[in-house]
PDB file of N, CA and C in Angstrom:
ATOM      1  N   UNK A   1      24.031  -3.557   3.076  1.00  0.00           N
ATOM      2  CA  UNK A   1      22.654  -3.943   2.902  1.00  0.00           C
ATOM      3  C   UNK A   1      22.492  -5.437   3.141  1.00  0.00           C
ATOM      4  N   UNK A   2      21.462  -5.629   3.014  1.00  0.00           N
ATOM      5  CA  UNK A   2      20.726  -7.440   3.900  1.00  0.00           C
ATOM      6  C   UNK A   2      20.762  -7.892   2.185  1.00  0.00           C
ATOM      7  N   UNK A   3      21.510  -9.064   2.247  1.00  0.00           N
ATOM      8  CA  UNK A   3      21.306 -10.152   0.880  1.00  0.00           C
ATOM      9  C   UNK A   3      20.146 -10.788   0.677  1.00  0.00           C
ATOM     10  N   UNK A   4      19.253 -11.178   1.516  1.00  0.00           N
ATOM     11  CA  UNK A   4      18.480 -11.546   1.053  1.00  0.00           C
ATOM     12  C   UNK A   4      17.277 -11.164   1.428  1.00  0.00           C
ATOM     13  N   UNK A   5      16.966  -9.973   0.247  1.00  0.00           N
ATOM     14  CA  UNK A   5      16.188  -8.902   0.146  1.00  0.00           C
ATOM     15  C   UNK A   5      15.569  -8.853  -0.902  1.00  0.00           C
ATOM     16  N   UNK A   6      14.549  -8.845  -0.792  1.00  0.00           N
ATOM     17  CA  UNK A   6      13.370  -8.671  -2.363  1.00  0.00           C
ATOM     18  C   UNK A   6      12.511  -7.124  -2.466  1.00  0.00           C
ATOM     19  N   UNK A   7      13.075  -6.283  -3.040  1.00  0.00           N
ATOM     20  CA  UNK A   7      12.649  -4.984  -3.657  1.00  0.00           C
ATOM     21  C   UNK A   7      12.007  -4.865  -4.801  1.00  0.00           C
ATOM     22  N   UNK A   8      10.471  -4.637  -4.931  1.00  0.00           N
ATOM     23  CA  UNK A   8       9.465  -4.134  -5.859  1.00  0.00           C
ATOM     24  C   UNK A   8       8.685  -3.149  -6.019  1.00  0.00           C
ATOM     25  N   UNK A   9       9.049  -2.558  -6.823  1.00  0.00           N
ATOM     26  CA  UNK A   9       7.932  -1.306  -7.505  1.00  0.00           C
ATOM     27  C   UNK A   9       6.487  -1.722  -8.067  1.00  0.00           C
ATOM     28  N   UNK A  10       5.499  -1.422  -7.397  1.00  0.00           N
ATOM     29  CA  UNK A  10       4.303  -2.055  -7.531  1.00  0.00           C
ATOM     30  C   UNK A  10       2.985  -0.585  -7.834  1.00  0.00           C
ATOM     31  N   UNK A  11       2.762  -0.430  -8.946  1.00  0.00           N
ATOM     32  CA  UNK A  11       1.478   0.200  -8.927  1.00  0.00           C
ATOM     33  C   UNK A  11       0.187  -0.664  -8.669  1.00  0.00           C
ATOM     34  N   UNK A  12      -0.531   0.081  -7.938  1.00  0.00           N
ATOM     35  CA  UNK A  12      -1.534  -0.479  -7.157  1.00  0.00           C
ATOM     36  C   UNK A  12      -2.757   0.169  -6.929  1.00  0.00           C
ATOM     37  N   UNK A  13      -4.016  -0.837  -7.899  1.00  0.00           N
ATOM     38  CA  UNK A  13      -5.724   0.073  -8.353  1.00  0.00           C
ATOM     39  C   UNK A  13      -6.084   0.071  -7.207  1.00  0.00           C
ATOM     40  N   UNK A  14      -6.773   1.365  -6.581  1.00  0.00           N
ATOM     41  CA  UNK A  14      -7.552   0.763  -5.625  1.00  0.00           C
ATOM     42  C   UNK A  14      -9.293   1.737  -5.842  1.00  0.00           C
ATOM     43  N   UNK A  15      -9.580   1.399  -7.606  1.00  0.00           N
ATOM     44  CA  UNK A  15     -10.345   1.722  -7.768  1.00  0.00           C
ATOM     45  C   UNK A  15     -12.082   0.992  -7.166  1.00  0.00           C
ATOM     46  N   UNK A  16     -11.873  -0.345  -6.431  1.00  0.00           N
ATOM     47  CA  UNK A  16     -12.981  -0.954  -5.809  1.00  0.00           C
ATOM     48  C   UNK A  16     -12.882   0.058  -4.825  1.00  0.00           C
ATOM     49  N   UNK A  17     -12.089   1.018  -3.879  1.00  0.00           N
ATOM     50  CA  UNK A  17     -12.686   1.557  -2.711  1.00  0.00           C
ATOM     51  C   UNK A  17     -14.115   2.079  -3.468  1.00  0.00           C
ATOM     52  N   UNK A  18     -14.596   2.592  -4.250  1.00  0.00           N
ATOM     53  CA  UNK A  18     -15.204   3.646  -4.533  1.00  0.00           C
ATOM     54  C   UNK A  18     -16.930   2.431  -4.781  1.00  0.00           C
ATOM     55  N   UNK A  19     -16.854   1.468  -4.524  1.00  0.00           N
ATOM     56  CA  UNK A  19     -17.953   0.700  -4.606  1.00  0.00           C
ATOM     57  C   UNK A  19     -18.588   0.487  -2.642  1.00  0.00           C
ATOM     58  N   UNK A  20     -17.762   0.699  -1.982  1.00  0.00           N
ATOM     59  CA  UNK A  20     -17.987   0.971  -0.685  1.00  0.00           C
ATOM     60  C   UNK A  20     -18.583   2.092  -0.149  1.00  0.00           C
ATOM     61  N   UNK A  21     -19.417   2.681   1.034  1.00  0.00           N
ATOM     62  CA  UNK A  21     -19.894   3.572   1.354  1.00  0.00           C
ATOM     63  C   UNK A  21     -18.842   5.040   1.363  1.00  0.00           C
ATOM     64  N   UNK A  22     -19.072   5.949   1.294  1.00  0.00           N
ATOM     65  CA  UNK A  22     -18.402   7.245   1.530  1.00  0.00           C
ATOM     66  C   UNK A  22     -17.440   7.082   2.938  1.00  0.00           C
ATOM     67  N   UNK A  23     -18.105   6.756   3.759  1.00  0.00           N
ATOM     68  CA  UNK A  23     -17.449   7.020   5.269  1.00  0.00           C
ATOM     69  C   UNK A  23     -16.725   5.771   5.172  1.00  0.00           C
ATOM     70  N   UNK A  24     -16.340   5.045   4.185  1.00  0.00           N
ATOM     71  CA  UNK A  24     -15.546   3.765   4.785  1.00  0.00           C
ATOM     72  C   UNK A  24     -14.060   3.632   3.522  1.00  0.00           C
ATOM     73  N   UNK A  25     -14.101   4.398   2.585  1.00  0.00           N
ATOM     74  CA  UNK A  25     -12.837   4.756   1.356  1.00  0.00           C
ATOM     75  C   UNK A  25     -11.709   4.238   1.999  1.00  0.00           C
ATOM     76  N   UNK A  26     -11.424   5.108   2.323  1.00  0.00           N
ATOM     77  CA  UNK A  26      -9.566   5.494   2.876  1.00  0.00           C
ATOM     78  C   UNK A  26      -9.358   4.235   4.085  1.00  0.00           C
ATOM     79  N   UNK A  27     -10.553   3.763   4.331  1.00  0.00           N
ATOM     80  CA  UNK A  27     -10.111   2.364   5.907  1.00  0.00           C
ATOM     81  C   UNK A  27     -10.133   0.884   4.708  1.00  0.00           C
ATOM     82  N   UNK A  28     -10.875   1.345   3.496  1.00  0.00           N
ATOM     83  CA  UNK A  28     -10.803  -0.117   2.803  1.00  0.00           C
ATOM     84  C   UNK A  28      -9.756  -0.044   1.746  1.00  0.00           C
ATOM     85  N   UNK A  29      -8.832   1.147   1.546  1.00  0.00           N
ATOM     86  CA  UNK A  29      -8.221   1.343   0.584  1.00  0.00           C
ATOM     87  C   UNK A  29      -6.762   0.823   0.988  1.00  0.00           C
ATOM     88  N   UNK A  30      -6.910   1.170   2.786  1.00  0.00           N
ATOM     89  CA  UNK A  30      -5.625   0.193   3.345  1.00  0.00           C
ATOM     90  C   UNK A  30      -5.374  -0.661   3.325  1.00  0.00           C
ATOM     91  N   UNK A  31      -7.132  -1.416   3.662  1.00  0.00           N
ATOM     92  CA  UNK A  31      -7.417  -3.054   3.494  1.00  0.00           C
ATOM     93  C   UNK A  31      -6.968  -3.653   2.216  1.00  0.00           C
ATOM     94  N   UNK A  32      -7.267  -2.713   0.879  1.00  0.00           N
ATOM     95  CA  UNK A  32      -7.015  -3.640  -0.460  1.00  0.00           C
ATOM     96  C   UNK A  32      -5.618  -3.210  -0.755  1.00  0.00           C
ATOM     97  N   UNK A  33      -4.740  -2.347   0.185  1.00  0.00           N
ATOM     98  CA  UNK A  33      -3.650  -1.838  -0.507  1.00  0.00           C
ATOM     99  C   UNK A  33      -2.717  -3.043   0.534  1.00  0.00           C
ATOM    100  N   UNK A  34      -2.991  -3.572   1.617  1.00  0.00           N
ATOM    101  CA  UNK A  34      -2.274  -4.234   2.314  1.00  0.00           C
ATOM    102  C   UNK A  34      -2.536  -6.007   1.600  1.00  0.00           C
ATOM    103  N   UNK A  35      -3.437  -6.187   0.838  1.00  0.00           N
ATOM    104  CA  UNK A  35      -3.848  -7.921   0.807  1.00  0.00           C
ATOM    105  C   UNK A  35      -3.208  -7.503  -0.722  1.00  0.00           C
ATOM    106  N   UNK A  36      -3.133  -6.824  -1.472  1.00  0.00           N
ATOM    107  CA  UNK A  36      -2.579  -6.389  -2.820  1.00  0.00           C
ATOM    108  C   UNK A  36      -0.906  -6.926  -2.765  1.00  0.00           C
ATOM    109  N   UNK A  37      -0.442  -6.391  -1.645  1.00  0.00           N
ATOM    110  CA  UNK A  37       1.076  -6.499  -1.576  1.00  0.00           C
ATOM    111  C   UNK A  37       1.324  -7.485  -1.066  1.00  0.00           C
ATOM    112  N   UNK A  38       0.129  -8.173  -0.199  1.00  0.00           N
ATOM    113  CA  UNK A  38       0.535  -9.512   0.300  1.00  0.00           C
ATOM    114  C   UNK A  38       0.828 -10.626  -0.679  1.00  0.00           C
ATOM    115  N   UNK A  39      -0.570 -10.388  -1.482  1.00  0.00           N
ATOM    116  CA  UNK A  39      -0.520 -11.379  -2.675  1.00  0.00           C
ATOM    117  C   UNK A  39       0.568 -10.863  -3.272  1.00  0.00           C
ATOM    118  N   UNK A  40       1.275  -9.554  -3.943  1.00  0.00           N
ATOM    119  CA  UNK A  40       2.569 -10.101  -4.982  1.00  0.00           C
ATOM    120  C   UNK A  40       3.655 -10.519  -4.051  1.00  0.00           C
ATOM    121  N   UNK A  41       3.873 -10.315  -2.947  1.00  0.00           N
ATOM    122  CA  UNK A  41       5.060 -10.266  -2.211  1.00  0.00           C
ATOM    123  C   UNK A  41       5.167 -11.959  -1.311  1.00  0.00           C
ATOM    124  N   UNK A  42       4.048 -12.849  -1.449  1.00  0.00           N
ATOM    125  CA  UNK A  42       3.482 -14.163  -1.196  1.00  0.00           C
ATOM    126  C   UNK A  42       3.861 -14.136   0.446  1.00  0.00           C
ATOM    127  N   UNK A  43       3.153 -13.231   1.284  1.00  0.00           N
ATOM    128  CA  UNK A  43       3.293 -13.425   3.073  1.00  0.00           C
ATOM    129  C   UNK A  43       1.603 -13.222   3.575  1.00  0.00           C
ATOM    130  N   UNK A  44       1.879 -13.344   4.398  1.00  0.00           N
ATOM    131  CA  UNK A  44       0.189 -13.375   5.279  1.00  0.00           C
ATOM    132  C   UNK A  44       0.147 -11.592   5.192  1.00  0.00           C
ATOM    133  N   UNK A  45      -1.014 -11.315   5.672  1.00  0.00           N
ATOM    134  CA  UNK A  45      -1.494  -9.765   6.093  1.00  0.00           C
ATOM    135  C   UNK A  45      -1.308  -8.981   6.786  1.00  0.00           C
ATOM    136  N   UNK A  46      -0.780 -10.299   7.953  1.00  0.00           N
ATOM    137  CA  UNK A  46      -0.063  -9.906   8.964  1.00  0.00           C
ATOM    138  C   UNK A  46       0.797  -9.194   8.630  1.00  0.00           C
ATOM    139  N   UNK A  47       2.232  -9.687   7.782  1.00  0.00           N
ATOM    140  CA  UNK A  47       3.400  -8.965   8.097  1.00  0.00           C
ATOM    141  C   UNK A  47       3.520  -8.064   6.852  1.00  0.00           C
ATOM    142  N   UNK A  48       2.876  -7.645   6.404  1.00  0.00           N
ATOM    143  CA  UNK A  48       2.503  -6.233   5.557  1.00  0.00           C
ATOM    144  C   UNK A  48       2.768  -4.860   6.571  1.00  0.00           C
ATOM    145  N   UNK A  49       3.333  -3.905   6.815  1.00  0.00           N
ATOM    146  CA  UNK A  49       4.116  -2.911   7.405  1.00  0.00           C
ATOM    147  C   UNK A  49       3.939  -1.869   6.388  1.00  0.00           C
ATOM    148  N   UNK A  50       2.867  -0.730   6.520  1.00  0.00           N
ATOM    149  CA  UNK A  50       2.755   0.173   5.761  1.00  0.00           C
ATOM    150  C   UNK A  50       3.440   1.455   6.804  1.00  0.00           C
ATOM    151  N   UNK A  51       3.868   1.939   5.746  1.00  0.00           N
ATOM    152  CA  UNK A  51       5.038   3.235   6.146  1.00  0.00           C
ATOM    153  C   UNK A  51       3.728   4.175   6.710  1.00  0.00           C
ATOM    154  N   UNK A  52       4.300   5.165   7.458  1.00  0.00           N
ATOM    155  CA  UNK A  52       3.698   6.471   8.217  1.00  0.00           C
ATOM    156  C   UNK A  52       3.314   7.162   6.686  1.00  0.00           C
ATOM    157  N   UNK A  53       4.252   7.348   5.607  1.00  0.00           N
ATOM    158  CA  UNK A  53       4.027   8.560   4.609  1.00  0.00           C
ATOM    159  C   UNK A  53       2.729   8.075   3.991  1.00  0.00           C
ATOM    160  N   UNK A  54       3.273   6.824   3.816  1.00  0.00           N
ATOM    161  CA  UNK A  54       1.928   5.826   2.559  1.00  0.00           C
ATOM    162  C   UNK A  54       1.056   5.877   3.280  1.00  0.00           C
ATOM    163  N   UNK A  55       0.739   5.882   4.620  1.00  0.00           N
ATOM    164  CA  UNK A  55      -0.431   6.027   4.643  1.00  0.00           C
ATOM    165  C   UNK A  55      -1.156   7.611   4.936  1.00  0.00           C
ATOM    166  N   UNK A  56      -0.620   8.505   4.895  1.00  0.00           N
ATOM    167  CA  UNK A  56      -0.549   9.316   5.044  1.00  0.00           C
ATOM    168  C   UNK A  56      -1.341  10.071   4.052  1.00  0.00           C
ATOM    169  N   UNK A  57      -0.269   9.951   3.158  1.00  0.00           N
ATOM    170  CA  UNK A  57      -0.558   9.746   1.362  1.00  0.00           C
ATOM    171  C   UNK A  57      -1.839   9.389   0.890  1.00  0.00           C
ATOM    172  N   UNK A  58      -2.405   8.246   1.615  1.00  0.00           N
ATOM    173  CA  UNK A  58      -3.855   7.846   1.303  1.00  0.00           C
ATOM    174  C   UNK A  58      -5.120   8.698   1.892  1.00  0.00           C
ATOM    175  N   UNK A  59      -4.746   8.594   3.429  1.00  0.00           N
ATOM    176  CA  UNK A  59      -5.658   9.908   3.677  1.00  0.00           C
ATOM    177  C   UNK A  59      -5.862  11.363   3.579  1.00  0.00           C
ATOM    178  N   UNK A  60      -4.868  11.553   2.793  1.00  0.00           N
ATOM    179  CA  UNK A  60      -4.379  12.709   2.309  1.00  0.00           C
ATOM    180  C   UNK A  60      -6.080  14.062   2.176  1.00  0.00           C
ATOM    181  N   UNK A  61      -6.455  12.881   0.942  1.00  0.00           N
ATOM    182  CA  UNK A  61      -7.526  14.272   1.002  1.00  0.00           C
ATOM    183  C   UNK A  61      -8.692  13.692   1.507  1.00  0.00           C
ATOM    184  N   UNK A  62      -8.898  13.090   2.605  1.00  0.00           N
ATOM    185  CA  UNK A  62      -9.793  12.885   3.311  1.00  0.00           C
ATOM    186  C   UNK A  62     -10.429  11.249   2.908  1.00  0.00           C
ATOM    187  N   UNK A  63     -11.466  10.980   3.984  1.00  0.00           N
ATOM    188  CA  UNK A  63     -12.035   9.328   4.552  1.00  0.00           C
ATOM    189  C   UNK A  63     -12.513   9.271   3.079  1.00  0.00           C
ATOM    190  N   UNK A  64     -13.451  10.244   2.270  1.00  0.00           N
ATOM    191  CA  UNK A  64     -14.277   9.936   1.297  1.00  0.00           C
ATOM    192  C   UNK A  64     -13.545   9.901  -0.232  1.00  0.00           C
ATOM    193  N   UNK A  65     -12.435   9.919  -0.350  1.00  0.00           N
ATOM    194  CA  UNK A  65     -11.524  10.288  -1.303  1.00  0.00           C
ATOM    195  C   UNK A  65     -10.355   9.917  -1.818  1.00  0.00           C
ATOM    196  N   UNK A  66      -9.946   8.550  -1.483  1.00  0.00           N
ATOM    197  CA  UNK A  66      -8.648   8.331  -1.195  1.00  0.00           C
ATOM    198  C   UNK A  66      -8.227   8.108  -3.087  1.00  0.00           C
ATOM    199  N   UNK A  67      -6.959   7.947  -3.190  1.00  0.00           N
ATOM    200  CA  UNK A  67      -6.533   7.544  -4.388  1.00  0.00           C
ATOM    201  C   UNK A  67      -6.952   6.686  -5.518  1.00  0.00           C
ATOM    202  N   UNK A  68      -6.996   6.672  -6.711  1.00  0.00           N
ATOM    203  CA  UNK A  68      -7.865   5.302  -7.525  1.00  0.00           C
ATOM    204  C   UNK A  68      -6.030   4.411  -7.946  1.00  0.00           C
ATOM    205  N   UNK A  69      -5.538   5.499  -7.977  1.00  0.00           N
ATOM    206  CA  UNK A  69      -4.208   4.602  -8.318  1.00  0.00           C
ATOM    207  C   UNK A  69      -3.138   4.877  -7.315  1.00  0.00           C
ATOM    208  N   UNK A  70      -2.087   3.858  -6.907  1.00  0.00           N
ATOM    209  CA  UNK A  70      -0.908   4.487  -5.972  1.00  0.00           C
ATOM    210  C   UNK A  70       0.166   3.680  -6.304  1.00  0.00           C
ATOM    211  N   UNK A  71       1.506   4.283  -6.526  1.00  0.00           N
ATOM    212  CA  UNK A  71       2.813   3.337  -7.023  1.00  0.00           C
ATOM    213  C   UNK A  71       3.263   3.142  -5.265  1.00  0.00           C
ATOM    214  N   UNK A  72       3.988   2.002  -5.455  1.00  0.00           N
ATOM    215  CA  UNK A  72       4.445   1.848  -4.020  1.00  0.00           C
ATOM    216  C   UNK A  72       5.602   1.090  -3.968  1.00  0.00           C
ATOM    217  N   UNK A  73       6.662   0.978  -3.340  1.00  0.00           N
ATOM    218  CA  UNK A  73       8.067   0.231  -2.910  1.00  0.00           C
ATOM    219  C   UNK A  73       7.996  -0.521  -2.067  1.00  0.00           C
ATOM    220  N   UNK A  74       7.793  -1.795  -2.751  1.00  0.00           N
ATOM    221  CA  UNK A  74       7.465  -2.739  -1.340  1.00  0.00           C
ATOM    222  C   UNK A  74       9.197  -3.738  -1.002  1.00  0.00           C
ATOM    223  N   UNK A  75       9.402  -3.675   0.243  1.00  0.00           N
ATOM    224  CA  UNK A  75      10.454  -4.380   0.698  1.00  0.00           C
ATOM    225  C   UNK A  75      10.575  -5.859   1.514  1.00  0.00           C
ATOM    226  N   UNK A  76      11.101  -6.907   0.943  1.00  0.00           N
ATOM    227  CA  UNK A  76      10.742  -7.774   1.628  1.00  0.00           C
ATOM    228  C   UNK A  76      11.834  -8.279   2.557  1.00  0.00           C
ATOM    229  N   UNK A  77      12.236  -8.579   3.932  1.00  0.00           N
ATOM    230  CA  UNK A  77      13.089  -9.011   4.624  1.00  0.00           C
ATOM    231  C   UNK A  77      13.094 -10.473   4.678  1.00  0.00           C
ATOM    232  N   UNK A  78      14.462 -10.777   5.451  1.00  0.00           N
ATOM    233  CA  UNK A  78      14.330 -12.411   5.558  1.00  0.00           C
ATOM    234  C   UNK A  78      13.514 -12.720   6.347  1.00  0.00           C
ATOM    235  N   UNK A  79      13.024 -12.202   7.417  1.00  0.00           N
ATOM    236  CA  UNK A  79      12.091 -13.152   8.614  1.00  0.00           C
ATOM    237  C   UNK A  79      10.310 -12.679   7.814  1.00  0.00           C
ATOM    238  N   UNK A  80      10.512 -12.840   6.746  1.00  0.00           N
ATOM    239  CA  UNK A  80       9.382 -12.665   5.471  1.00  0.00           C
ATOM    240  C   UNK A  80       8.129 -11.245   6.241  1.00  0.00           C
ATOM    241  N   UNK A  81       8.938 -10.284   6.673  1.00  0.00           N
ATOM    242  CA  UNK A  81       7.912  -9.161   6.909  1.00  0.00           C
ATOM    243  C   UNK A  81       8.500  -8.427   5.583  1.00  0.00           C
ATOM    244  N   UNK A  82       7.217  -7.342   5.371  1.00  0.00           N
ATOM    245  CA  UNK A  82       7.295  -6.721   4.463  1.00  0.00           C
ATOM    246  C   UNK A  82       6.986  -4.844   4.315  1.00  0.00           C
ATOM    247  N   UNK A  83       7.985  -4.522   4.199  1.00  0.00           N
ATOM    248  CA  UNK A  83       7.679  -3.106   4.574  1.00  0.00           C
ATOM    249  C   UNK A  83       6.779  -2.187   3.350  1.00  0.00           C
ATOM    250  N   UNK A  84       5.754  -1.569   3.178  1.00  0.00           N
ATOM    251  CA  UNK A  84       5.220  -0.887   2.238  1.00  0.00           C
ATOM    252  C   UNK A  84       5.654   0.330   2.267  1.00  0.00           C
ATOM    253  N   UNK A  85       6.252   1.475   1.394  1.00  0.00           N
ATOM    254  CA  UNK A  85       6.304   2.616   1.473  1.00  0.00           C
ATOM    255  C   UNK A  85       6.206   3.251  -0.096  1.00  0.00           C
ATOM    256  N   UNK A  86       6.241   4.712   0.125  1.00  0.00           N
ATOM    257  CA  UNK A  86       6.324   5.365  -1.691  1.00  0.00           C
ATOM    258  C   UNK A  86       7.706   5.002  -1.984  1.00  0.00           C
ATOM    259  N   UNK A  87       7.383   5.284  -3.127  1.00  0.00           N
ATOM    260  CA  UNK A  87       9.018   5.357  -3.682  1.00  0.00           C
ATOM    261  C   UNK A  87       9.678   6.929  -3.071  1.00  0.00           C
ATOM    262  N   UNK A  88      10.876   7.134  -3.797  1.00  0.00           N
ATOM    263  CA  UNK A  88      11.759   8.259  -3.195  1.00  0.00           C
ATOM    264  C   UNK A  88      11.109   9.456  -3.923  1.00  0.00           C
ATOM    265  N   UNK A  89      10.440   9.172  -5.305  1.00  0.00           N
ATOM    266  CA  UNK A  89      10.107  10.658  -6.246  1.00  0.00           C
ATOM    267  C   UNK A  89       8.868  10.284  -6.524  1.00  0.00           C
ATOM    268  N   UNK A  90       7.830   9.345  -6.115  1.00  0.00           N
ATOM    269  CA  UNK A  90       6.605   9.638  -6.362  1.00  0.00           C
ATOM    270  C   UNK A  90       5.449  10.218  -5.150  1.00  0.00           C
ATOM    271  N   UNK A  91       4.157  10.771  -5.956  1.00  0.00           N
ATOM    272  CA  UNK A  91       3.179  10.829  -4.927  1.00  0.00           C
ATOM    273  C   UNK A  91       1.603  10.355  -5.666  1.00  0.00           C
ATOM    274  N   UNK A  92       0.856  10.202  -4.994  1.00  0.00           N
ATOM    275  CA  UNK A  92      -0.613   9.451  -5.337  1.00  0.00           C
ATOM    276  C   UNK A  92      -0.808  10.125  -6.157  1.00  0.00           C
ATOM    277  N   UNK A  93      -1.327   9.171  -7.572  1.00  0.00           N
ATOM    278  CA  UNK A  93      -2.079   9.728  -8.227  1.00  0.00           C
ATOM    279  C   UNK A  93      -3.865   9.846  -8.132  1.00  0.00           C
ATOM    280  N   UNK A  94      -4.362  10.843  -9.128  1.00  0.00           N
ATOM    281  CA  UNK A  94      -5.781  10.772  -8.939  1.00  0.00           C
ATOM    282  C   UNK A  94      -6.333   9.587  -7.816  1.00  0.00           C
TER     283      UNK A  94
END
């Protein structure tokens, strides 16, 4: 494994989607789930890297509906990108 590596378990509200229109949930839930991890993980927005599942996971039950809460495994590399994914045994809650 890479030494200098920063691994966090991060639950993450993304109860503001639901103050946004219906047709726009699940596109702003990426938006607050990607600037969420930026801020604990301290990198730009840019290099936030959300996994295929996680997002997956979010659109799960559709644009108007996405999650109010989501745990997530965020990974940080040396050239300071940051990979977002679930953990190994969780899935979205409510």
């Amino acid at each position: 494994m890479v030494d200098n590596m920063d691994e966090r378990i991060i639950n993450i509200t993304l109860r503001k989607t639901r103050a946004v229109p219906r047709t726009q949930r699940a596109r702003r839930a990426i938006s607050e789930l990607r600037s969420n991890v930026a801020r604990h993980m301290k990198v730009s927005e840019d290099d936030v890297w959300i996994d295929k599942g996680l997002n997956e996971a979010i659109w799960a039950r559709g644009i108007t509906n996405p999650p109010i809460h989501i745990t997530v495994k965020a990974v940080k590399f040396e050239d300071d990108l940051v990979e977002v994914s679930l953990p190994d045994n969780s899935v979205a809650s409510n």
